[in-house]
C-alpha atoms as a PDB file:
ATOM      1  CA  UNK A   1     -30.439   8.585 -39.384  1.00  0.00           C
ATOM      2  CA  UNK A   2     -33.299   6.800 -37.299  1.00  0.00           C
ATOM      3  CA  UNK A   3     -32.077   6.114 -33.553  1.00  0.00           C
ATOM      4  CA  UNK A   4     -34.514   2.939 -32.019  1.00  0.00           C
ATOM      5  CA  UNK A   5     -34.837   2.662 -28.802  1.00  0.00           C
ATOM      6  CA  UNK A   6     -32.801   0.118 -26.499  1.00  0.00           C
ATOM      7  CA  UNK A   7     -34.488  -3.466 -26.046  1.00  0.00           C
ATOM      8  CA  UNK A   8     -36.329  -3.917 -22.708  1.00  0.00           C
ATOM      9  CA  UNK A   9     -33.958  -6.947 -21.951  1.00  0.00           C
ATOM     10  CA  UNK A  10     -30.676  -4.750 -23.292  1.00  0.00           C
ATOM     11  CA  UNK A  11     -31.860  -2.174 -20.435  1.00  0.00           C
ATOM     12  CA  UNK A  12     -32.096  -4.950 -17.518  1.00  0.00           C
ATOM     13  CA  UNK A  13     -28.458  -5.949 -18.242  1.00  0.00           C
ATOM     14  CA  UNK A  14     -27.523  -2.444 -18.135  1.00  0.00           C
ATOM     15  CA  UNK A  15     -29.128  -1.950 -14.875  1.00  0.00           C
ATOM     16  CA  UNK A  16     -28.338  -5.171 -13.524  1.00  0.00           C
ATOM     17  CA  UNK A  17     -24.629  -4.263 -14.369  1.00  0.00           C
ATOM     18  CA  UNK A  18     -24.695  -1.141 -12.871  1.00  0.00           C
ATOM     19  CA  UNK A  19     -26.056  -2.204 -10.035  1.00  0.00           C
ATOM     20  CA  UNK A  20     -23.407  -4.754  -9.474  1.00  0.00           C
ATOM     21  CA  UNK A  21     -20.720  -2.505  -9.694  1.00  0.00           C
ATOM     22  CA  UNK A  22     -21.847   0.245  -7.621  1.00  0.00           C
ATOM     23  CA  UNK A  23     -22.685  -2.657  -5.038  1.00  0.00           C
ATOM     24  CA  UNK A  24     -18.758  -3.637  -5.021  1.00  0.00           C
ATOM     25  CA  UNK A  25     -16.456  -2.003  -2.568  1.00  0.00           C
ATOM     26  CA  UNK A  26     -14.772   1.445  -3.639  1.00  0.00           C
ATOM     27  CA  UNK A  27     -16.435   1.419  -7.126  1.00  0.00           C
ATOM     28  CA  UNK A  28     -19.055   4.047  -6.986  1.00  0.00           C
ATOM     29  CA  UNK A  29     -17.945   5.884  -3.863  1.00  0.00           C
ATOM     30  CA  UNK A  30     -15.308   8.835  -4.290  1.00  0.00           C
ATOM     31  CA  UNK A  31     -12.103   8.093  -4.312  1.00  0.00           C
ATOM     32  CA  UNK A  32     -10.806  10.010  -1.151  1.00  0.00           C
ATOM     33  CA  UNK A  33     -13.795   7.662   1.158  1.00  0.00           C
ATOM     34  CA  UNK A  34     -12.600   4.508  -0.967  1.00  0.00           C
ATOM     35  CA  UNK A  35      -8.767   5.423  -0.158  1.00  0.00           C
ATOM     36  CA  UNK A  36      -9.377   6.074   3.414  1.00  0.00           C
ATOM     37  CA  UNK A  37     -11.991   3.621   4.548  1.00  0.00           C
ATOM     38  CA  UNK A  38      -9.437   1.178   6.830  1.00  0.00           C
ATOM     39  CA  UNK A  39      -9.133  -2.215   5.339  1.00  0.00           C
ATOM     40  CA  UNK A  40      -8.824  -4.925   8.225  1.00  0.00           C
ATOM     41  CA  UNK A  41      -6.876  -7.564   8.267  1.00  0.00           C
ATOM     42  CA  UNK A  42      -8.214 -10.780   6.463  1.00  0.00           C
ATOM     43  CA  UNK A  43      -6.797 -13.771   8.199  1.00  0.00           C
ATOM     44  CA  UNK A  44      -3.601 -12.057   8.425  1.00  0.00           C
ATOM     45  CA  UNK A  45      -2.395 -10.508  11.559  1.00  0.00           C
ATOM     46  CA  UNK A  46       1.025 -10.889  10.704  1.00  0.00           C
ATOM     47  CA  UNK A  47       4.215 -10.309   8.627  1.00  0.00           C
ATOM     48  CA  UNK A  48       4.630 -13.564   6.922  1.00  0.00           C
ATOM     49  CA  UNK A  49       7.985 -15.188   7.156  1.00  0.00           C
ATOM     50  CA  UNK A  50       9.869 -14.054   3.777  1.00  0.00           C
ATOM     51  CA  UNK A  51      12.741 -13.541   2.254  1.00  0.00           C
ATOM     52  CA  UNK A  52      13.343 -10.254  -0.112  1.00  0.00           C
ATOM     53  CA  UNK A  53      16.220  -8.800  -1.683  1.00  0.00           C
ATOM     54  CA  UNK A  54      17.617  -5.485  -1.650  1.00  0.00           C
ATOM     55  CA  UNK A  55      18.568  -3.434  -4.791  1.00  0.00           C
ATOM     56  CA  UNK A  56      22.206  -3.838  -3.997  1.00  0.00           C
ATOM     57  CA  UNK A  57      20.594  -8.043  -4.559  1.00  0.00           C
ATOM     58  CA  UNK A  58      21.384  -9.268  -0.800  1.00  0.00           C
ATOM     59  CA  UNK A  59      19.000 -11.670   0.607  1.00  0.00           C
ATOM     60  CA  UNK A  60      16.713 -10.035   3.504  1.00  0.00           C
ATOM     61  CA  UNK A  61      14.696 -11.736   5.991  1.00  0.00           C
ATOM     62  CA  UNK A  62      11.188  -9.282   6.474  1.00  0.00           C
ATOM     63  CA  UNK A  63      10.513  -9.765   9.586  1.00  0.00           C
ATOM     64  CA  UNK A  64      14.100  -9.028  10.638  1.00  0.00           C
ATOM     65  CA  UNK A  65      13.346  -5.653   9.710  1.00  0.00           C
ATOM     66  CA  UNK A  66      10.564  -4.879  11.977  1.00  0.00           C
ATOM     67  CA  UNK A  67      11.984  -3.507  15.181  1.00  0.00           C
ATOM     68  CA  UNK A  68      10.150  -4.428  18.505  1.00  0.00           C
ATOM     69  CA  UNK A  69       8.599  -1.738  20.238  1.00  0.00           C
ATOM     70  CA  UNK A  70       8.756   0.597  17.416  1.00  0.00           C
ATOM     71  CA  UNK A  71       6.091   0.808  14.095  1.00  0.00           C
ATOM     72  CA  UNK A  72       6.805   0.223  10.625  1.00  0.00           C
ATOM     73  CA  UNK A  73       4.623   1.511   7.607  1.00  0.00           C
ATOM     74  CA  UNK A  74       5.344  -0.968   4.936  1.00  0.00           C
ATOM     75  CA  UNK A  75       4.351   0.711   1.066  1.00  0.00           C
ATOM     76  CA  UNK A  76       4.407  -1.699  -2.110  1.00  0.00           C
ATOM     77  CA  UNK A  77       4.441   0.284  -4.997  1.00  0.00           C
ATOM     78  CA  UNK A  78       5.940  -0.321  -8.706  1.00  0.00           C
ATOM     79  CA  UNK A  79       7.697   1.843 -11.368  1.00  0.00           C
ATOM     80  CA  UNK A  80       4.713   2.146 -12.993  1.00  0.00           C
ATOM     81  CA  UNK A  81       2.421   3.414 -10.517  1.00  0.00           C
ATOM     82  CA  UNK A  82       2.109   6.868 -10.776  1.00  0.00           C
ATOM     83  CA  UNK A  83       0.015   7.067  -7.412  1.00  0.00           C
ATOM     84  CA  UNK A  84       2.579   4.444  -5.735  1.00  0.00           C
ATOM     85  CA  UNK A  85       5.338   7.133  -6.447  1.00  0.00           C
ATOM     86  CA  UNK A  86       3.632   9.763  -4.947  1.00  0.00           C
ATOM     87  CA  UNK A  87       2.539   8.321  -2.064  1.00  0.00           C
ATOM     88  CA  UNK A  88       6.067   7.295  -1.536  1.00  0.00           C
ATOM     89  CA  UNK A  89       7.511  10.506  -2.304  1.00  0.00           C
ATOM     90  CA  UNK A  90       5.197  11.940  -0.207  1.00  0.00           C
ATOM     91  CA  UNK A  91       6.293   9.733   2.742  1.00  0.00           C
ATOM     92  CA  UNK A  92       9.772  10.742   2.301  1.00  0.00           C
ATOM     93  CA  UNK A  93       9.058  14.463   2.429  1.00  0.00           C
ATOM     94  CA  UNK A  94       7.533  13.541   5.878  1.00  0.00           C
ATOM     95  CA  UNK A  95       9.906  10.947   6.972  1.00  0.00           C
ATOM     96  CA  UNK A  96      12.086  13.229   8.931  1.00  0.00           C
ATOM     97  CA  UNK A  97       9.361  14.448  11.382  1.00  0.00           C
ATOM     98  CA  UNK A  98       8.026  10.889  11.765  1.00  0.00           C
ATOM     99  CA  UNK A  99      11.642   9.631  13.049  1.00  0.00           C
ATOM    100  CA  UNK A 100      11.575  12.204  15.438  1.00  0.00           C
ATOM    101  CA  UNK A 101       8.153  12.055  16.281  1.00  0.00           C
ATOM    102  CA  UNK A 102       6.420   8.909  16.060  1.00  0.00           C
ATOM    103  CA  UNK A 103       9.574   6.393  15.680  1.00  0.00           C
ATOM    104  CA  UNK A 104       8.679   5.123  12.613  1.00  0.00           C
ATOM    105  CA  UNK A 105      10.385   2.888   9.784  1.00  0.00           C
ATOM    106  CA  UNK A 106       8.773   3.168   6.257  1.00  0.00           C
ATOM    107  CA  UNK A 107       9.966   0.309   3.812  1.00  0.00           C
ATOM    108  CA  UNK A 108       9.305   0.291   0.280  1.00  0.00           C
ATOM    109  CA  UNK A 109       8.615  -3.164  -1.376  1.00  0.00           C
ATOM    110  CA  UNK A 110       8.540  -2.906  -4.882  1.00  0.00           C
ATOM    111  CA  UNK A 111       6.257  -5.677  -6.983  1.00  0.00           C
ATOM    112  CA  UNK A 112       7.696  -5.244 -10.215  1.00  0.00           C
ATOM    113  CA  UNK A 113       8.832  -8.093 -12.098  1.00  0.00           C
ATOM    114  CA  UNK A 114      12.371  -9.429 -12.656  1.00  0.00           C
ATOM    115  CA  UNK A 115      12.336  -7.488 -16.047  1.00  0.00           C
ATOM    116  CA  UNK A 116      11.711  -4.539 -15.101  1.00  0.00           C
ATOM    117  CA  UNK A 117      13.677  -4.888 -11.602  1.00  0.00           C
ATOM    118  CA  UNK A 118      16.545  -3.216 -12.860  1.00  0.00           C
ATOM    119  CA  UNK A 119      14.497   0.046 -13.449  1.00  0.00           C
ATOM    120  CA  UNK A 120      13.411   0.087  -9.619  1.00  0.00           C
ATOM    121  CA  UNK A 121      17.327   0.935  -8.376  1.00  0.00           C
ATOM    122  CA  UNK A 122      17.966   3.583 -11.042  1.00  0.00           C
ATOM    123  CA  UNK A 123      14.534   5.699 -10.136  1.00  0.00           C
ATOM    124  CA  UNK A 124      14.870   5.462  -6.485  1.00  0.00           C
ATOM    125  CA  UNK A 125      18.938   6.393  -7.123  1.00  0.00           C
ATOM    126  CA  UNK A 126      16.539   9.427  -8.719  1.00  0.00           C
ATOM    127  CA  UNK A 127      14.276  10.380  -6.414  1.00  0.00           C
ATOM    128  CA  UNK A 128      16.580   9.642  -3.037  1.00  0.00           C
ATOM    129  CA  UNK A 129      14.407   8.227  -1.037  1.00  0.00           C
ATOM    130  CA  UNK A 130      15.382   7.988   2.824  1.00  0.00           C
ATOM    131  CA  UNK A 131      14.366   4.782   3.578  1.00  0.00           C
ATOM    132  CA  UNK A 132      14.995   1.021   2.820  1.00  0.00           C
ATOM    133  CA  UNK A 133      14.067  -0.264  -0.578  1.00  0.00           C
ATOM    134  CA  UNK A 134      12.926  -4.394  -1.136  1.00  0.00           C
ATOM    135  CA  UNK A 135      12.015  -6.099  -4.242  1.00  0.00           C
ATOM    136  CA  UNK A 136       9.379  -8.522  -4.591  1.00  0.00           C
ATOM    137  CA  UNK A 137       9.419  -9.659  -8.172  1.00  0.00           C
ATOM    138  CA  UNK A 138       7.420 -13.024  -7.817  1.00  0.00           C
ATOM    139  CA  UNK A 139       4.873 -11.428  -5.616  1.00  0.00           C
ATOM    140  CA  UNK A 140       5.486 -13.527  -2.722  1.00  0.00           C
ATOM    141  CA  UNK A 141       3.821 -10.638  -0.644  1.00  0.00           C
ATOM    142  CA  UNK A 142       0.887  -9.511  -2.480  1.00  0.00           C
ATOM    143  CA  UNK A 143       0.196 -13.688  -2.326  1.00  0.00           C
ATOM    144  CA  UNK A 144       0.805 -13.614   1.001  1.00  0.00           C
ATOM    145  CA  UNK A 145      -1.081 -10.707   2.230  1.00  0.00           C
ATOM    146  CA  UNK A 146      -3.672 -11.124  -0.036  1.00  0.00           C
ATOM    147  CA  UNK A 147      -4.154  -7.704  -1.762  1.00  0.00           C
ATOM    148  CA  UNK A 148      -4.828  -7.130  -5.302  1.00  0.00           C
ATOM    149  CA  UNK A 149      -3.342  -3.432  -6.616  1.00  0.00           C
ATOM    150  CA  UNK A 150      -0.608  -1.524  -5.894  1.00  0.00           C
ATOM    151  CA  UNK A 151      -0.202   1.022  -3.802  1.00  0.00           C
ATOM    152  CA  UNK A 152      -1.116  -0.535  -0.643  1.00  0.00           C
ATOM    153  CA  UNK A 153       0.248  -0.216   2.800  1.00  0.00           C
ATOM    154  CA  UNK A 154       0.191  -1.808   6.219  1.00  0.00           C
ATOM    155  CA  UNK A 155       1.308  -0.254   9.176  1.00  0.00           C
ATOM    156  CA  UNK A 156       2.732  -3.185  11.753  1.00  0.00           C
ATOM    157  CA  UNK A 157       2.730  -2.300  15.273  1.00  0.00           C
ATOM    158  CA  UNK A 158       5.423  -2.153  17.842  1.00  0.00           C
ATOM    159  CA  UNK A 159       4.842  -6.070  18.385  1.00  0.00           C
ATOM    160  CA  UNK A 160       4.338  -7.020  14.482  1.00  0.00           C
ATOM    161  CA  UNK A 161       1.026  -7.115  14.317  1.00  0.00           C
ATOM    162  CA  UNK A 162      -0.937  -5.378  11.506  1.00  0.00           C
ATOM    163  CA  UNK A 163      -2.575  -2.477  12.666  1.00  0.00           C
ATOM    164  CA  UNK A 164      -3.929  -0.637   9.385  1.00  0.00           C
ATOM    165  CA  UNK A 165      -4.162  -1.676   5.881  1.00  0.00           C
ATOM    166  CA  UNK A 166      -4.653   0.199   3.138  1.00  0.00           C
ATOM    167  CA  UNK A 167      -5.758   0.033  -0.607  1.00  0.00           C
ATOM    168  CA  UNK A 168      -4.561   3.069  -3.202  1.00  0.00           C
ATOM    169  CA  UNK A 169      -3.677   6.407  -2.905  1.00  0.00           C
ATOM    170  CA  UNK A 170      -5.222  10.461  -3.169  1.00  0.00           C
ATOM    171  CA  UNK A 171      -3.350  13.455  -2.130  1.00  0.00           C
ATOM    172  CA  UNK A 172      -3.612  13.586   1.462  1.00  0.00           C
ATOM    173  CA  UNK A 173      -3.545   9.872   2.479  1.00  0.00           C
ATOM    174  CA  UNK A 174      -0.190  10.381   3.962  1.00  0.00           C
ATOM    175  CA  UNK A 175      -1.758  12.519   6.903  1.00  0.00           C
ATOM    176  CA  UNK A 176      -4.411  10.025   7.489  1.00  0.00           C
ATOM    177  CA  UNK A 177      -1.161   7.430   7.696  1.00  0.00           C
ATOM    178  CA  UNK A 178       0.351  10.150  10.514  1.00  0.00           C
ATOM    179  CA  UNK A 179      -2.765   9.764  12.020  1.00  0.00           C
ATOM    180  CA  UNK A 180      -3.294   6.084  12.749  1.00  0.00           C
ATOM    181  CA  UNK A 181       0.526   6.400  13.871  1.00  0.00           C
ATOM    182  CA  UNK A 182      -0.313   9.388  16.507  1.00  0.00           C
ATOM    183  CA  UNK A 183      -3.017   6.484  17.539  1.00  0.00           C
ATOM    184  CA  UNK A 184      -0.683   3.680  17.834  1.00  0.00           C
ATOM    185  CA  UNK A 185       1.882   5.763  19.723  1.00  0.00           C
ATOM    186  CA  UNK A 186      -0.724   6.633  21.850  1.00  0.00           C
ATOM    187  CA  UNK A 187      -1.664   3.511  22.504  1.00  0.00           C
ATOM    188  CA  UNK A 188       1.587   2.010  23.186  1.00  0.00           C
ATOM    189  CA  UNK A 189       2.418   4.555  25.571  1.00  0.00           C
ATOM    190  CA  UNK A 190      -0.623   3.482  28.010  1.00  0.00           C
END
C-alpha cells in the first residue's frame, strides 16, 4: 500500500487549526495551570437574585444563604461529573477545619436536569455530605453567571461579592480554594 503525501492546502488547515486551539484559553496548557489560573469576574460581581430548591423540594432564596461577614464557596457540580464529585468530596473531607478555621459555608448547586434530579438526593444521601445541597435544573445560574462546564466555583466574600471564580477541577484544587480563603480572612480582618 502506497501512502501520498498530505496536500499543501490539507496541511494549512491543520496548522491553522492547531493554532487556533492552542491560542484558546486552557486548551494547550496543563491542566493543573488551566484549573488554577483565577477566572475574574465578567460583569458579575454579584450573587444574582434567585430562587433554588432544596432536595427535600422547598423553595430557597440564594442570596438568603450568604451570611454577612462570613465567606461562602459556592460548587456546581452534576451526577455525572466525575471531577465535580471529587472536588466536592474533597471539600467535605476539609469542611470541618474550614468551620473552625476560616468560617466558611460551602453550598453545592447541582445543574442536572429535572430528569435526572431525583438521582442528585439519593447520591448525596450516599456520600453524606456536610453541607447544604440546591438544585438548579433549568440552569438559571450557569445563565446567570455566565460559565460554561461544570465543576466551577465562586467564592463570595463576607459582603457578597465574588472574590474567586473558578473553572474545573485536578487533585489539589481544594488547597488552592483554602488558600484564597486564608487571603480573604486576612483581608477582612484588616
Amino acid at each position: 500500500m502506497k501512502i501520498r503525501p498530505l496536500s499543501r492546502p490539507l496541511l494549512y488547515a491543520i496548522s491553522c487549526f492547531a493554532l487556533v486551539m492552542c491560542a484558546s484559553p486552557g486548551f494547550c496548557q496543563p491542566a493543573s495551570e488551566a484549573a488554577q489560573r483565577a477566572v475574574q469576574p465578567s460583569g458579575q460581581s454579584s450573587i444574582p437574585e434567585v430562587s433554588l430548591r432544596d432536595t427535600d423540594g422547598n423553595l430557597v432564596e440564594l442570596r438568603s444563604l450568604i451570611r454577612p461577614g462570613k465567606p461562602t464557596i459556592i460548587s456546581f457540580w452534576a451526577t455525572w461529573c466525575a471531577p465535580c464529585k471529587k472536588e466536592l468530596s474533597n471539600y467535605a473531607e476539609l469542611y470541618a477545619d474550614w468551620q473552625k478555621e476560616l468560617d466558611v459555608e460551602v453550598l453545592a448547586i447541582s445543574i442536572d436536569d429535572s430528569r435526572n434530579s431525583a438521582k442528585v438526593k439519593s447520591y448525596i444521601n450516599g456520600v453524606k455530605w456536610p453541607f447544604r445541597v440546591l438544585l438548579d435544573p433549568n440552569e438559571d445560574m450557569k445563565r446567570a453567571l455566565n460559565f460554561q462546564t461544570v465543576p466551577f466555583s465562586l467564592l463570595i466574600d463576607g459582603e457578597g461579592r465574588i472574590a474567586y471564580r473558578h473553572n474545573s477541577y485536578v487533585e489539589g484544587d481544594e488547597y488552592v480554594m483554602e488558600e484564597k480563603l486564608k487571603k480573604l480572612k486576612a483581608v477582612d480582618q484588616k
